[in-house]
Protein backbone atom coordinates (compact mmCIF):
# COMPACT_ATOMS: atom_id res chain seq x y z
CA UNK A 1 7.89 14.15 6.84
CA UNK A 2 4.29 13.13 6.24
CA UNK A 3 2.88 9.84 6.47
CA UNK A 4 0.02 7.92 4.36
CA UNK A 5 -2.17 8.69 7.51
CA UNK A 6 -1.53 12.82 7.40
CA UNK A 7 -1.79 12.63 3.76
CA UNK A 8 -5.68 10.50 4.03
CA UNK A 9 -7.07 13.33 6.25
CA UNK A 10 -7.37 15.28 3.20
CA UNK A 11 -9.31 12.67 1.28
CA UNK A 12 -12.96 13.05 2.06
CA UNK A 13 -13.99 10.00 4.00
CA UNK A 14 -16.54 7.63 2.47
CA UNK A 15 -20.27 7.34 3.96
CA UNK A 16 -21.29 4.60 5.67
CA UNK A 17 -23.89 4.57 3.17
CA UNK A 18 -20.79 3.77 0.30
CA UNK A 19 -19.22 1.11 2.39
CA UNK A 20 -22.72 -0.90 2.92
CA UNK A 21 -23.32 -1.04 -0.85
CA UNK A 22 -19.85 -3.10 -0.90
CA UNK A 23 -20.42 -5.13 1.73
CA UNK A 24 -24.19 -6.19 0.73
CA UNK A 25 -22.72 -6.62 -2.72
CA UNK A 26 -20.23 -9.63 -1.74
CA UNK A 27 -21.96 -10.51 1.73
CA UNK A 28 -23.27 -13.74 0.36
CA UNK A 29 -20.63 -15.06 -1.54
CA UNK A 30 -18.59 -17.79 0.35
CA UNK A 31 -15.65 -16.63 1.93
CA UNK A 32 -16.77 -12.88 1.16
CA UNK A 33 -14.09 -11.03 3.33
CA UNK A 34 -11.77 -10.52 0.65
CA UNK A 35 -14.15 -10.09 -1.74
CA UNK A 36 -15.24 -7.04 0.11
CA UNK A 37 -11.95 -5.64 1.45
CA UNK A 38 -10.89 -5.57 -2.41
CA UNK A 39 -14.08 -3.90 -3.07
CA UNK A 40 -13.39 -1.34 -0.44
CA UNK A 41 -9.81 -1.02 -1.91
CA UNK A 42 -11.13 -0.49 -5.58
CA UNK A 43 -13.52 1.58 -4.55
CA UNK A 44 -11.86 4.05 -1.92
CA UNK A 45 -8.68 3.71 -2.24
CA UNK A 46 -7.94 1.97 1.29
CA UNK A 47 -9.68 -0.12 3.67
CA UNK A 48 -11.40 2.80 5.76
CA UNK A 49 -11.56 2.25 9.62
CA UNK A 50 -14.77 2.76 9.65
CA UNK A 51 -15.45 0.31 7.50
CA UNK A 52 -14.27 -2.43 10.09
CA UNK A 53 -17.44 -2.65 12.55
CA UNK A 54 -19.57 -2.42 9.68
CA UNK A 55 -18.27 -5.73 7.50
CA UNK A 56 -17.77 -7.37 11.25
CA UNK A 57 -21.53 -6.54 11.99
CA UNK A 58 -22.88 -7.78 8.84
CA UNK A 59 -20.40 -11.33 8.32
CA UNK A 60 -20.87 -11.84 12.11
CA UNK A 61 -17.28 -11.92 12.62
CA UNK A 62 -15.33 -10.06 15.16
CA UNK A 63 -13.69 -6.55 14.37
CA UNK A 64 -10.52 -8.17 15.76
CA UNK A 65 -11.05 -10.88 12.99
CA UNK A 66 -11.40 -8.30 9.91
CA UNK A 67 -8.34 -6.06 11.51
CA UNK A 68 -6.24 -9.30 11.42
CA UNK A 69 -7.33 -9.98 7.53
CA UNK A 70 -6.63 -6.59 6.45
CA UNK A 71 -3.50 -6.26 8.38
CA UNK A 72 -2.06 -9.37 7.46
CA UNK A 73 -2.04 -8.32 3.43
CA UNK A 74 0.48 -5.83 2.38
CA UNK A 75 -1.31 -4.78 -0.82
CA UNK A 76 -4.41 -3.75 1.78
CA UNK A 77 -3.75 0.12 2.97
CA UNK A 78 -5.71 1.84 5.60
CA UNK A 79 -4.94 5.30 3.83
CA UNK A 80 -4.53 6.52 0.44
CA UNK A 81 -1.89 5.94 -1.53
CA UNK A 82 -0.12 8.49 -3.21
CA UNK A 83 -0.48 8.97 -7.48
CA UNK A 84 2.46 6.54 -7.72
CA UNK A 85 3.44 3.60 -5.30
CA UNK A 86 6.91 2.54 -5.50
CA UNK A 87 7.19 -0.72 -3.66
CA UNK A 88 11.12 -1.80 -2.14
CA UNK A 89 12.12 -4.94 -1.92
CA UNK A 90 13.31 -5.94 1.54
CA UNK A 91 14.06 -9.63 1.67
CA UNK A 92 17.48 -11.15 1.92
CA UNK A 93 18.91 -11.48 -1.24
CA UNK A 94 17.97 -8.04 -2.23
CA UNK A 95 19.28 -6.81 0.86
CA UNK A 96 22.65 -8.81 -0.23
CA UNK A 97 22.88 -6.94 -3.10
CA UNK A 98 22.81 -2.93 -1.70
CA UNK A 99 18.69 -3.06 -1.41
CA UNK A 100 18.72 -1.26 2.16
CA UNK A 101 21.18 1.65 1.12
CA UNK A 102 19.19 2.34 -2.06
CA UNK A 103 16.04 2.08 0.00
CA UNK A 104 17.25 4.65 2.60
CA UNK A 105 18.82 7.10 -0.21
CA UNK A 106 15.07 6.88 -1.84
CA UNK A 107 13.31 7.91 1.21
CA UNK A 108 16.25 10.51 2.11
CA UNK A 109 15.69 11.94 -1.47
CA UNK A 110 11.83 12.33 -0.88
CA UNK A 111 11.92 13.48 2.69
CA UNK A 112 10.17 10.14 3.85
CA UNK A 113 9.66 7.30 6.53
CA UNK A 114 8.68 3.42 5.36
CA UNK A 115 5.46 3.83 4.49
CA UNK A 116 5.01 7.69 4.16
CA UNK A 117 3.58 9.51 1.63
CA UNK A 118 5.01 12.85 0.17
CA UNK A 119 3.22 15.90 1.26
CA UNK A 120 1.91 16.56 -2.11
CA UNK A 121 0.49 13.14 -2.85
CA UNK A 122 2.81 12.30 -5.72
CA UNK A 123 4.04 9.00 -4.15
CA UNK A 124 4.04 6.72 -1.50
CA UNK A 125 6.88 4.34 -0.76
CA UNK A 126 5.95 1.01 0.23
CA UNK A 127 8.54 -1.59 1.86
CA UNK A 128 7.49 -5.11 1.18
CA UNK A 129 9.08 -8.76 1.83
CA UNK A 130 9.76 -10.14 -1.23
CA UNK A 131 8.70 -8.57 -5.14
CA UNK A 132 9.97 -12.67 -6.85
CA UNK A 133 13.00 -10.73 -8.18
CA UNK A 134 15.69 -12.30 -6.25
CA UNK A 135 18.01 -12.88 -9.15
CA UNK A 136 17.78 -8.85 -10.28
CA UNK A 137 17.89 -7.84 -6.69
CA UNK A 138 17.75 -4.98 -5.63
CA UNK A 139 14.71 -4.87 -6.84
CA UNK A 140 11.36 -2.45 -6.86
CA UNK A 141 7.72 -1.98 -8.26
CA UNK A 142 6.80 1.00 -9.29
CA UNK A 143 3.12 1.70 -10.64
CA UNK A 144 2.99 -2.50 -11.17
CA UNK A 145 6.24 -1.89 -13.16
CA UNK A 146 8.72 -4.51 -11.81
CA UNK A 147 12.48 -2.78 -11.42
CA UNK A 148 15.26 -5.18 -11.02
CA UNK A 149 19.16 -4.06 -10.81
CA UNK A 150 18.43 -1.32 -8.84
CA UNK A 151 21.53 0.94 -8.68
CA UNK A 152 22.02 4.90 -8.64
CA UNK A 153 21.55 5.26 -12.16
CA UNK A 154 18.03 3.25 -12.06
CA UNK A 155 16.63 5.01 -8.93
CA UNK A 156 17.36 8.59 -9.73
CA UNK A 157 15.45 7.45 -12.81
CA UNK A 158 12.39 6.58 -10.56
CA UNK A 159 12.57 9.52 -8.24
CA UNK A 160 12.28 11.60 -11.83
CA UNK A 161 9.26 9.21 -12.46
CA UNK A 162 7.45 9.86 -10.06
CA UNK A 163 7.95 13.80 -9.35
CA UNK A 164 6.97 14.09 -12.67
């Protein structure tokens, strides 16, 4: 099993030449942490760890500060993502509805833990709170691509999605 982080290490790492640009790009809007994480994102992929002293250096905020931003947002990763994310829904009523036995037959199926990403880069799987598809629960993202009445049927169609 491989996780996002194993998978990063073969991603060259950006200079901290790259992640200055973005941060002198947004560091004088108000409120520019997002701004800049999101500009990190776009630009790398993920929120590198070096990247954290720098943007705490130049907003004069603590590093603890910009860890607790990034680590607070779901959608922010601190290693690359695989070609396709496929996000599962873990909040009650999707877990009412099958959601955690679907979820664990996905990451059987793929050789995965929550969070990992396969060994090849194809896809990473992604458990978050709530997707806002309670009524079609169990749900899932793929790609962006909402999923709702997840069954068998529906998620061997996504694990052919994204091996493809």
């Amino acid at each position: 099993m491989q996780s996002a982080q194993a998978f990063a290490s073969e991603s060259p790492s950006p200079t901290e030449e790259d992640i200055r640009t973005i941060v002198a790009a947004h560091v004088d809007r108000e409120g520019p942490l997002l701004p800049i994480l999101h500009g990190l994102q776009h630009a790398f992929g993920h929120i590198p760890q070096s990247a954290l002293p720098l943007i705490a250096g130049m907003l004069n905020i603590s590093r603890a500060e910009v860890h607790g931003v990034v680590s607070f947002y779901h959608d922010f990763r601190d290693a690359p993502a695989g070609r396709h994310v496929l996000k599962l829904c873990g909040a009650e009523a999707c877990q009412s509805m099958g959601a955690d036995a679907i979820g664990a037959e996905i990451l059987r199926a793929l050789g995965l833990d929550r969070h990992g990403t396969t060994p090849d880069g194809a896809v990473t799987v992604e458990p978050v709170y709530c997707l806002g598809l309670c009524a079609c629960g169990p749900a899932a993202m793929l790609d962006g691509r909402p999923v709702g009445r997840l069954d068998a049927e529906r998620m061997t169609t996504l694990l052919r999605e994204v091996r493809a």
